[in-house]
Protein backbone atom coordinates (compact mmCIF):
# COMPACT_ATOMS: atom_id res chain seq x y z
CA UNK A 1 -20.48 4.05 -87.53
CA UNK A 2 -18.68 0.69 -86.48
CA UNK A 3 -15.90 2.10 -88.19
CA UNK A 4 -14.94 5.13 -86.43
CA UNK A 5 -16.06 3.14 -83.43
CA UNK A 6 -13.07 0.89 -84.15
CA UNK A 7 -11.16 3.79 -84.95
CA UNK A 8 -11.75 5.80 -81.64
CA UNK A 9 -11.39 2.47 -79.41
CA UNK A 10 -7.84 1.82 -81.35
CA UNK A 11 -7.04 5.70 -80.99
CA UNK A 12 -7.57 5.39 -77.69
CA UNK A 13 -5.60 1.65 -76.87
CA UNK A 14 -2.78 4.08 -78.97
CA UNK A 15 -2.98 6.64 -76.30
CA UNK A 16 -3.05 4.82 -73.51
CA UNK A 17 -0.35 2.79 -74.02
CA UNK A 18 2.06 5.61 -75.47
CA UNK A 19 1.25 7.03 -72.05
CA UNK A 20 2.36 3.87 -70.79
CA UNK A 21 5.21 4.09 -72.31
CA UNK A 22 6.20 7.87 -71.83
CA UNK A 23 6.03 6.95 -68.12
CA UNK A 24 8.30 4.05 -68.15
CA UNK A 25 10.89 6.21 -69.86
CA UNK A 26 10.31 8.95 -67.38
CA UNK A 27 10.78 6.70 -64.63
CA UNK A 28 13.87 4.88 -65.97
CA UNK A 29 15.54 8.21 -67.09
CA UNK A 30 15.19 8.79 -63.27
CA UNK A 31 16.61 6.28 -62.46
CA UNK A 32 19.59 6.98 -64.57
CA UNK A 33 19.77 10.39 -63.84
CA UNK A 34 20.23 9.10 -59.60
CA UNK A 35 22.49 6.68 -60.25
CA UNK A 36 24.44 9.19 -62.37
CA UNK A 37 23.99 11.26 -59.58
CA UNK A 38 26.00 8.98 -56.94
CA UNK A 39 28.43 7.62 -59.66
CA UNK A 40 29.14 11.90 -59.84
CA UNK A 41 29.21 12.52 -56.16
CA UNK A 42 31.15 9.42 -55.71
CA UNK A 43 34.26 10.53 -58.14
CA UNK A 44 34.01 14.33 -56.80
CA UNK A 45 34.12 13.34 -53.13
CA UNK A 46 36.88 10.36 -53.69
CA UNK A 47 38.18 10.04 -57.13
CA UNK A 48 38.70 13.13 -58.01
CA UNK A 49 40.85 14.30 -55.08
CA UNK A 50 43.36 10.99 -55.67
CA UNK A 51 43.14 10.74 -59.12
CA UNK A 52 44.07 14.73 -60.09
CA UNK A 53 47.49 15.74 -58.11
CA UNK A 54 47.37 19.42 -59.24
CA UNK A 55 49.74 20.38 -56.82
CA UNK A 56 53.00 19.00 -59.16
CA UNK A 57 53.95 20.92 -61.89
CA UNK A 58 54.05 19.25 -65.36
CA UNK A 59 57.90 19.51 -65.20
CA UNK A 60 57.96 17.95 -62.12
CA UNK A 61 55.76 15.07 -63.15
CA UNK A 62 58.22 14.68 -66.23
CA UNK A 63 61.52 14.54 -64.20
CA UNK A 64 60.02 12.28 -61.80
CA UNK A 65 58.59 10.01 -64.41
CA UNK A 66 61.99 9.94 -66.71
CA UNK A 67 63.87 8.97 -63.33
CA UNK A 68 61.25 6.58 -62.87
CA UNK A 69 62.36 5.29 -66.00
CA UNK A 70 66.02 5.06 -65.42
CA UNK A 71 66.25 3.62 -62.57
CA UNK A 72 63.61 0.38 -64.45
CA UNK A 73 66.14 0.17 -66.71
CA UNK A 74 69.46 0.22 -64.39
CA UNK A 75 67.55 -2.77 -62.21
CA UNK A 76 67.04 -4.04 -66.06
CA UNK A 77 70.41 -4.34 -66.60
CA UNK A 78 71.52 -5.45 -63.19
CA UNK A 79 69.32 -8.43 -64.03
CA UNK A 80 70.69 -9.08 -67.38
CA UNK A 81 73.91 -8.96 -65.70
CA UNK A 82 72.66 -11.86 -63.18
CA UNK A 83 71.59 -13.77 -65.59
CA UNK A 84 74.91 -14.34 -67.85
């Protein structure tokens, strides 16, 4: 009788505190989930506008990035030059 006693009360403690437990998770999961939620709204509303320029075409992007790239390299020179 003491046994299953022991064995209900410990049943029980188990219980109780996975209960504990499943509610901590619940409650930090919604906490995630919100801040998850800003972080989203956040990068929608601002980022997402500034970050993806959809409006250039690929081949524009390329031309203006290889131009870009020359003229770094003329200025490179032009300081190589200065330096000698």
């Amino acid at each position: 009788m003491a046994v299953k006693e022991a064995e209900a009360r410990h049943a029980l403690k188990n219980s109780s505190d996975l209960k504990r437990r499943t509610s901590d998770a619940k409650e930090e999961l919604e906490a995630a989930q919100s801040a998850l939620d800003v972080a989203d709204k956040y990068y929608h509303d601002t980022l997402g506008p500034e970050c993806v320029n959809s409006s250039t075409s690929y081949e524009a992007r390329v031309a203006q990035r290889e131009a870009e790239i020359q003229s770094l390299q003329e200025a490179l020179q032009l300081l190589d030059n200065d330096d000698k």
